[in-house]
PDB file of N, CA and C in Angstrom:
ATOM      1  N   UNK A   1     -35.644  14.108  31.851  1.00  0.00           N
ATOM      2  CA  UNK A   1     -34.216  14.017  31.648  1.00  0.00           C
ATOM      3  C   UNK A   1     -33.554  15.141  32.425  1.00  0.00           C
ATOM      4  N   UNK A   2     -32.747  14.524  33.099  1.00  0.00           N
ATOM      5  CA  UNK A   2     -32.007  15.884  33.651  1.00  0.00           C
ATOM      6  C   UNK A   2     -30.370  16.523  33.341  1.00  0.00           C
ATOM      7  N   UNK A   3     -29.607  17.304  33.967  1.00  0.00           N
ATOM      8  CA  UNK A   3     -28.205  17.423  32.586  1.00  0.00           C
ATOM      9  C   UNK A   3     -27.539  16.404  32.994  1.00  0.00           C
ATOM     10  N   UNK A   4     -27.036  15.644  33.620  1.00  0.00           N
ATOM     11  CA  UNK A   4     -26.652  14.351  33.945  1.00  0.00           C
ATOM     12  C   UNK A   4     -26.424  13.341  32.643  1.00  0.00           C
ATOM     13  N   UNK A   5     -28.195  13.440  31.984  1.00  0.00           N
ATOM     14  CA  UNK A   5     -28.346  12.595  31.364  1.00  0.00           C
ATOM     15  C   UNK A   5     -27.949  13.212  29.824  1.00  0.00           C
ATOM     16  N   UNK A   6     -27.755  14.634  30.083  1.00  0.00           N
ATOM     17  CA  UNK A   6     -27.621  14.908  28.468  1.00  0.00           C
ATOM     18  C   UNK A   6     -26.082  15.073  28.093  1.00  0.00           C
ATOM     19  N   UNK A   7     -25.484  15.211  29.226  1.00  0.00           N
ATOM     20  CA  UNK A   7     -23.722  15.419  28.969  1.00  0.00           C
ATOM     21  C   UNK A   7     -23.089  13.786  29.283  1.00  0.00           C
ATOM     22  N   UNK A   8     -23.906  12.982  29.267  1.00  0.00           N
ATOM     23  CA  UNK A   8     -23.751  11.339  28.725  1.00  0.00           C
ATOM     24  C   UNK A   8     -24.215  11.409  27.289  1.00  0.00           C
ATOM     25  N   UNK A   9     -25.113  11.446  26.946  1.00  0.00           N
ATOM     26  CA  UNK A   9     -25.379  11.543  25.594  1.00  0.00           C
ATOM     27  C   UNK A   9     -24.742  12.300  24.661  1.00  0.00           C
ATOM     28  N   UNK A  10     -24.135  13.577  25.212  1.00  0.00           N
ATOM     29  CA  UNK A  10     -23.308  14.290  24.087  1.00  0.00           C
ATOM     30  C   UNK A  10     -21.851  13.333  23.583  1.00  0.00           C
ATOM     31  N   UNK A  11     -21.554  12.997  24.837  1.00  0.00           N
ATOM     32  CA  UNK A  11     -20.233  12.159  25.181  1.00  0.00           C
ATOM     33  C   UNK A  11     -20.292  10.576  24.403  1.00  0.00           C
ATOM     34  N   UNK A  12     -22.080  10.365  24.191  1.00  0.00           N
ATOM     35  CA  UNK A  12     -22.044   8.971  23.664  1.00  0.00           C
ATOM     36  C   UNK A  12     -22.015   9.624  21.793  1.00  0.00           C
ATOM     37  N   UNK A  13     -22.365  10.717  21.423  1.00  0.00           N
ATOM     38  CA  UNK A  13     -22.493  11.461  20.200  1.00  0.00           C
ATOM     39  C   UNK A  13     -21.271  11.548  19.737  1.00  0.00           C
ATOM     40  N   UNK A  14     -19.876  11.809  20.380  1.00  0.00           N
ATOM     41  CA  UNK A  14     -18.476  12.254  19.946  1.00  0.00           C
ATOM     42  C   UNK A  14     -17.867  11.135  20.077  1.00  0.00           C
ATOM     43  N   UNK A  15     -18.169  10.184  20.688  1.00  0.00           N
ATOM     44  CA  UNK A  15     -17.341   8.359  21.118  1.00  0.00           C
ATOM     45  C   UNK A  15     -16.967   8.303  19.556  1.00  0.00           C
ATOM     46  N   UNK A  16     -15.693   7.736  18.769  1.00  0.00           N
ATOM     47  CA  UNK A  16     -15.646   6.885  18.060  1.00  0.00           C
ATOM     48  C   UNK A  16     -15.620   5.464  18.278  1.00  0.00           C
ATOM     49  N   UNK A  17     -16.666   4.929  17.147  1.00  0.00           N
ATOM     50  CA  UNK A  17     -17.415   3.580  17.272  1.00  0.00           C
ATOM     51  C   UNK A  17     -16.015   2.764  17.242  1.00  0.00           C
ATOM     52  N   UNK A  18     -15.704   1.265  18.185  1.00  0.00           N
ATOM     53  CA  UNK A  18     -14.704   0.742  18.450  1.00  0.00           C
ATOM     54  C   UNK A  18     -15.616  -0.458  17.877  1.00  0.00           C
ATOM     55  N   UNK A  19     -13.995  -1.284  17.345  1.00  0.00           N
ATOM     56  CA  UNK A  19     -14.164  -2.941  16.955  1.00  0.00           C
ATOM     57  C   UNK A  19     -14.206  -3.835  17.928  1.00  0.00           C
ATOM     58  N   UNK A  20     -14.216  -5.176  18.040  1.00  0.00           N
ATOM     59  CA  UNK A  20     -14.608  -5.943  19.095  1.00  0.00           C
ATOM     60  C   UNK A  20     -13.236  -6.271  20.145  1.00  0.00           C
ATOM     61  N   UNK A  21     -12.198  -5.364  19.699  1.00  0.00           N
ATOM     62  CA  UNK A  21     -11.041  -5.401  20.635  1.00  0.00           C
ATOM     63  C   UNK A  21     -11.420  -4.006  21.058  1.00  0.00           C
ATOM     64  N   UNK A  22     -12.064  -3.519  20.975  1.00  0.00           N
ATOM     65  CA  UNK A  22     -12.119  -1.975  21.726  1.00  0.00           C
ATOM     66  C   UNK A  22     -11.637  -0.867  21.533  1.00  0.00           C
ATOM     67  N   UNK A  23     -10.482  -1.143  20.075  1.00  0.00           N
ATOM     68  CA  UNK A  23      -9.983  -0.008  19.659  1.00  0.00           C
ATOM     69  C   UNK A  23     -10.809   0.558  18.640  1.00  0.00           C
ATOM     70  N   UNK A  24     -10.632   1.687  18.248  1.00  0.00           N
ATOM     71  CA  UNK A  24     -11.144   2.789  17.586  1.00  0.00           C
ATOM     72  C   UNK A  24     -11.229   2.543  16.146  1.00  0.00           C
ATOM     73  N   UNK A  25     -12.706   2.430  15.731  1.00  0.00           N
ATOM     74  CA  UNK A  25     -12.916   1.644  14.333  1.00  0.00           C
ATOM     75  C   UNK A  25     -12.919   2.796  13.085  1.00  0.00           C
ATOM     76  N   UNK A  26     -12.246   3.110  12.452  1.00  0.00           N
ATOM     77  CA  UNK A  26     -12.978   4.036  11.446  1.00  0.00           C
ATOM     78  C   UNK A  26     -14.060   3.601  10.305  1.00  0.00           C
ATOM     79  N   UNK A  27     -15.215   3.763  10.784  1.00  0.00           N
ATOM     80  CA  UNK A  27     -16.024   2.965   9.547  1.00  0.00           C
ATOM     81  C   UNK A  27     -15.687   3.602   7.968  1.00  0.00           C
ATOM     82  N   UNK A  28     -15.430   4.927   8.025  1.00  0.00           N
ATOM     83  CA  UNK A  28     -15.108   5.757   6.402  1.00  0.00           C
ATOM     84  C   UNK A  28     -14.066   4.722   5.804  1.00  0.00           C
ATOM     85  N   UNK A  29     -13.270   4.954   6.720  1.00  0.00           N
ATOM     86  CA  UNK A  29     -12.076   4.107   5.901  1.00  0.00           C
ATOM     87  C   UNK A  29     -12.168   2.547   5.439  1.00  0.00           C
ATOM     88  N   UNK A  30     -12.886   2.306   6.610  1.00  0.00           N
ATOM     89  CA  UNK A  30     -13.294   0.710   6.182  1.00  0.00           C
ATOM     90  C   UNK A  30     -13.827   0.674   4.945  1.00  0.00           C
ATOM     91  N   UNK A  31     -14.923   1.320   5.093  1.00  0.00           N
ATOM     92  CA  UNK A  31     -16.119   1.106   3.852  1.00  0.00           C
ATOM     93  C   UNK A  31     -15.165   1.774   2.700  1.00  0.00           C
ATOM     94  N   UNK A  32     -14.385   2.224   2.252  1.00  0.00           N
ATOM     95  CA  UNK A  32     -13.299   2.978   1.214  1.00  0.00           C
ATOM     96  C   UNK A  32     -12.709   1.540   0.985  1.00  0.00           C
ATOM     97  N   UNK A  33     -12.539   0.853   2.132  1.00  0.00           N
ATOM     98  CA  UNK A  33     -11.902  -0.124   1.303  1.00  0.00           C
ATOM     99  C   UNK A  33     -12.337  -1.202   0.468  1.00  0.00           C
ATOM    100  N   UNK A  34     -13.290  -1.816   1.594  1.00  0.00           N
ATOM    101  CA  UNK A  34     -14.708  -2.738   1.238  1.00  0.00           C
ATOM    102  C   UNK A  34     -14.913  -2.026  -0.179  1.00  0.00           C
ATOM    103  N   UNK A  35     -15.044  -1.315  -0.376  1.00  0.00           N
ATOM    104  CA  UNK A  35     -15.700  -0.849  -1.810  1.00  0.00           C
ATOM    105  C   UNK A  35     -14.569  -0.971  -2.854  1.00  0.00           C
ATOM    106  N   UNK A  36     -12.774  -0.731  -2.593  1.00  0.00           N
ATOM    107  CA  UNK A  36     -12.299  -0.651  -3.295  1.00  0.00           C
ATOM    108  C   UNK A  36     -11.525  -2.587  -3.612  1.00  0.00           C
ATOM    109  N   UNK A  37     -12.232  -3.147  -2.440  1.00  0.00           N
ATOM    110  CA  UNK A  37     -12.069  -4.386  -2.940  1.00  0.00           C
ATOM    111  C   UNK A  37     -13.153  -5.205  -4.338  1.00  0.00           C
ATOM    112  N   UNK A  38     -14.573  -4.536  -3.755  1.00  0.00           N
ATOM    113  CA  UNK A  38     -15.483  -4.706  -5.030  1.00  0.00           C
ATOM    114  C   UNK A  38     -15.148  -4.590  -6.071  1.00  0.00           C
ATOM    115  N   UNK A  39     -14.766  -3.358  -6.453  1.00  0.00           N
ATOM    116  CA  UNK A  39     -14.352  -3.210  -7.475  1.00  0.00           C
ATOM    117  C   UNK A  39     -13.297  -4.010  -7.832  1.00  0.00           C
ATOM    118  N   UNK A  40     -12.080  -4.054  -7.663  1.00  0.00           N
ATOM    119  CA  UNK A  40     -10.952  -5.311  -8.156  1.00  0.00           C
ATOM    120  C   UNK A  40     -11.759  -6.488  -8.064  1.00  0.00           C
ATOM    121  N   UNK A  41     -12.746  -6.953  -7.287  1.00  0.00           N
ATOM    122  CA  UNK A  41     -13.409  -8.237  -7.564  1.00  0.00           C
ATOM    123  C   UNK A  41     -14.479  -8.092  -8.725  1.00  0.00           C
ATOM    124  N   UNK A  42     -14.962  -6.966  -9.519  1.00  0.00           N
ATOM    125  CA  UNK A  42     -15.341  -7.359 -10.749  1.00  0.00           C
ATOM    126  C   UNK A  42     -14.891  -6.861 -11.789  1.00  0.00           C
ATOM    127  N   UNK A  43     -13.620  -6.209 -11.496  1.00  0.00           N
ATOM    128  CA  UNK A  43     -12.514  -6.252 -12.443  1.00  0.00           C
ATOM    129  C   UNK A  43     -12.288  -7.216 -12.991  1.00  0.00           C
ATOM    130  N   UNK A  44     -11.831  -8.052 -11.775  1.00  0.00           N
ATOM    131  CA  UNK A  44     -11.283  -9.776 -12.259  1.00  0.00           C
ATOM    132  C   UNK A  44     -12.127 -10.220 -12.576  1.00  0.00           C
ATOM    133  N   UNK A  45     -13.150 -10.255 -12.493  1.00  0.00           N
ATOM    134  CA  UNK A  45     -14.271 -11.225 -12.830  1.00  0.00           C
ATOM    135  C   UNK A  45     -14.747 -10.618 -14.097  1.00  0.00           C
ATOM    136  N   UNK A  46     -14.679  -9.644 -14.630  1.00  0.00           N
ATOM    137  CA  UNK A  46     -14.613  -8.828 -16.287  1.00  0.00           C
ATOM    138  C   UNK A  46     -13.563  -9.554 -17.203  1.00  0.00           C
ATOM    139  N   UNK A  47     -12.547  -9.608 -16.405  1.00  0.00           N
ATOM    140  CA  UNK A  47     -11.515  -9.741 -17.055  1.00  0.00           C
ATOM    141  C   UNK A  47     -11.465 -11.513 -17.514  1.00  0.00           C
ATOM    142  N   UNK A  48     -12.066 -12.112 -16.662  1.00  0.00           N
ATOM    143  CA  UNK A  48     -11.661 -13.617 -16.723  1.00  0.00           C
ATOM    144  C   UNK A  48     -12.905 -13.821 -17.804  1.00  0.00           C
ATOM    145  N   UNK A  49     -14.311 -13.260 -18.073  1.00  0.00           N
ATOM    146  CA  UNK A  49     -15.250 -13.671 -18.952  1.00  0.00           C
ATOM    147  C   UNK A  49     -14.331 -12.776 -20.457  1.00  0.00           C
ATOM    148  N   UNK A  50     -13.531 -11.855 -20.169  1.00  0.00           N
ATOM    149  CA  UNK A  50     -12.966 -11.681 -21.718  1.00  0.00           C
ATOM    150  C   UNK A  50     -12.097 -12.384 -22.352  1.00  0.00           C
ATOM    151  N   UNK A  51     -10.998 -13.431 -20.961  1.00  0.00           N
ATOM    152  CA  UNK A  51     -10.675 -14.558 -21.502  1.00  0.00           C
ATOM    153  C   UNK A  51     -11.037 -15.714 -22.088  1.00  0.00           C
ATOM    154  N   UNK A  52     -12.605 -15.966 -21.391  1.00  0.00           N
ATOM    155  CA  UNK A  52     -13.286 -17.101 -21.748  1.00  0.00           C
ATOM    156  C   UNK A  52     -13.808 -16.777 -22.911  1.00  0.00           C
ATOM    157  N   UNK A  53     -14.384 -15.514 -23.360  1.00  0.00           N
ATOM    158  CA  UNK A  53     -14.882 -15.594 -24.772  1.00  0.00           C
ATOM    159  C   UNK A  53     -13.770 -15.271 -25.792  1.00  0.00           C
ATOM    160  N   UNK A  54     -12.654 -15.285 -25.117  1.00  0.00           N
ATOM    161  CA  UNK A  54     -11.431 -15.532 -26.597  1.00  0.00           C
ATOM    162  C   UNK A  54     -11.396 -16.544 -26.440  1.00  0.00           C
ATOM    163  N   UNK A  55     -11.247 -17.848 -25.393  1.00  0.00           N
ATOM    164  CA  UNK A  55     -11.086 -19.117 -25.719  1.00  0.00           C
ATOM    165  C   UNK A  55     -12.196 -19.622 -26.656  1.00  0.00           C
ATOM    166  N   UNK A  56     -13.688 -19.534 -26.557  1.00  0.00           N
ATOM    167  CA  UNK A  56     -14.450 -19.881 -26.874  1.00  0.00           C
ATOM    168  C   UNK A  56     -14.102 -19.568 -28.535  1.00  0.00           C
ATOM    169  N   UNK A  57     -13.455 -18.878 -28.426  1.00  0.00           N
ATOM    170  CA  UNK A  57     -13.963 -17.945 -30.565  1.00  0.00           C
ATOM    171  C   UNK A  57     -12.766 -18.948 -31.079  1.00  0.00           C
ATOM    172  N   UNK A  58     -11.622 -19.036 -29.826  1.00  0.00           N
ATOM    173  CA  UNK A  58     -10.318 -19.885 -30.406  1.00  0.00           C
ATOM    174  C   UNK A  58     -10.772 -21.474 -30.609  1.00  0.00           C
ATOM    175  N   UNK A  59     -11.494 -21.861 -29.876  1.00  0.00           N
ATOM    176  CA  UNK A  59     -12.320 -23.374 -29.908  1.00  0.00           C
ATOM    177  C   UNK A  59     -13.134 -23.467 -31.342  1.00  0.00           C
ATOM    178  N   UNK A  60     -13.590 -22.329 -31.464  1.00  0.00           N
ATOM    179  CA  UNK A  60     -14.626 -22.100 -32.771  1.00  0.00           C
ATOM    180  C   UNK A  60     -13.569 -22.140 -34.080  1.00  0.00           C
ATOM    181  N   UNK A  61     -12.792 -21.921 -34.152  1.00  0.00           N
ATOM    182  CA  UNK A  61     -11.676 -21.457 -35.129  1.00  0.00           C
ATOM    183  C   UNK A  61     -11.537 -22.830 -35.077  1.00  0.00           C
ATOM    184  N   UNK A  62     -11.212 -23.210 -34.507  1.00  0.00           N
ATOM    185  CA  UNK A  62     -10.162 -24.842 -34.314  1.00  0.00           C
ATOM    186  C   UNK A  62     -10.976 -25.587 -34.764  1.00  0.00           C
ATOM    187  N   UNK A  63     -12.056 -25.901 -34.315  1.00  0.00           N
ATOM    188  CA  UNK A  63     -13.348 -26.966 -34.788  1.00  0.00           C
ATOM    189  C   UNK A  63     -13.982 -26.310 -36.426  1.00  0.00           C
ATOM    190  N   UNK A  64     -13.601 -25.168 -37.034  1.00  0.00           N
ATOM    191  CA  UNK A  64     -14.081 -25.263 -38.106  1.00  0.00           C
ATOM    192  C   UNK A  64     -12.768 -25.614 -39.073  1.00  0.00           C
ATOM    193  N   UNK A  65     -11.715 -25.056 -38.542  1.00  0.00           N
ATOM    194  CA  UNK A  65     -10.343 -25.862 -39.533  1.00  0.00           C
ATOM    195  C   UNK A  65     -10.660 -27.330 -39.554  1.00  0.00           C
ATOM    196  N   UNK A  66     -10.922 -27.916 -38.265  1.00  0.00           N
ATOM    197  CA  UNK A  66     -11.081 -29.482 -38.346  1.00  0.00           C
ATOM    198  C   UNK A  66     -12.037 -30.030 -38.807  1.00  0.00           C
ATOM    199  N   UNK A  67     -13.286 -29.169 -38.838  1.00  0.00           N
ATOM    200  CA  UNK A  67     -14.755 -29.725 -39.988  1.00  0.00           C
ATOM    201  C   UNK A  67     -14.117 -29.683 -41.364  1.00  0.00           C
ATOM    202  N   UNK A  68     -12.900 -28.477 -41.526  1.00  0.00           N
ATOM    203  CA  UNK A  68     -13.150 -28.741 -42.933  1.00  0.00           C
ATOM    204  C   UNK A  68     -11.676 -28.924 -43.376  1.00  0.00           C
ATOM    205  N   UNK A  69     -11.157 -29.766 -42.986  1.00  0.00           N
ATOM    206  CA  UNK A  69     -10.062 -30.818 -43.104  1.00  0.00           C
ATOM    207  C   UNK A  69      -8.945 -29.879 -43.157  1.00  0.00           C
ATOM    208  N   UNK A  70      -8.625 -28.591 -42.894  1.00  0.00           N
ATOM    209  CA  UNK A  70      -6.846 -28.028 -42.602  1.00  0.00           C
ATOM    210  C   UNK A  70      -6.843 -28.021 -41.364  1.00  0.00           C
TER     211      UNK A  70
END
């Protein structure tokens, strides 16, 4: 290797990594978000099984008034 080849390599070390248009990608920030979408996606998805097991207990309620005639 000679310095040629190492003041390319320093230069490929400091590059920020670009998206497929060529501009300047921040992966930190990306992945901050990606992650902060996860989370709201099993938020909601927490949230919608605590609806379903109140419907379910409300179905249960309903079908035992109606087994036993009120």
């Amino acid at each position: 290797m000679n310095n040629d080849d190492r003041v390319n390599d320093d230069k490929a070390e400091t590059t920020p990594p670009t998206d497929t248009s060529g501009k300047p990608d921040d992966v930190v920030e990306r992945e901050l978000e990606d992650s902060d979408s996860d989370a709201e996606s099993l938020e909601e998805a927490r949230n919608q099984e605590r609806e379903a097991e109140e419907l379910r207990r409300k179905i249960a309620e309903i079908e035992r008034k109606v087994a036993d005639g009120n």
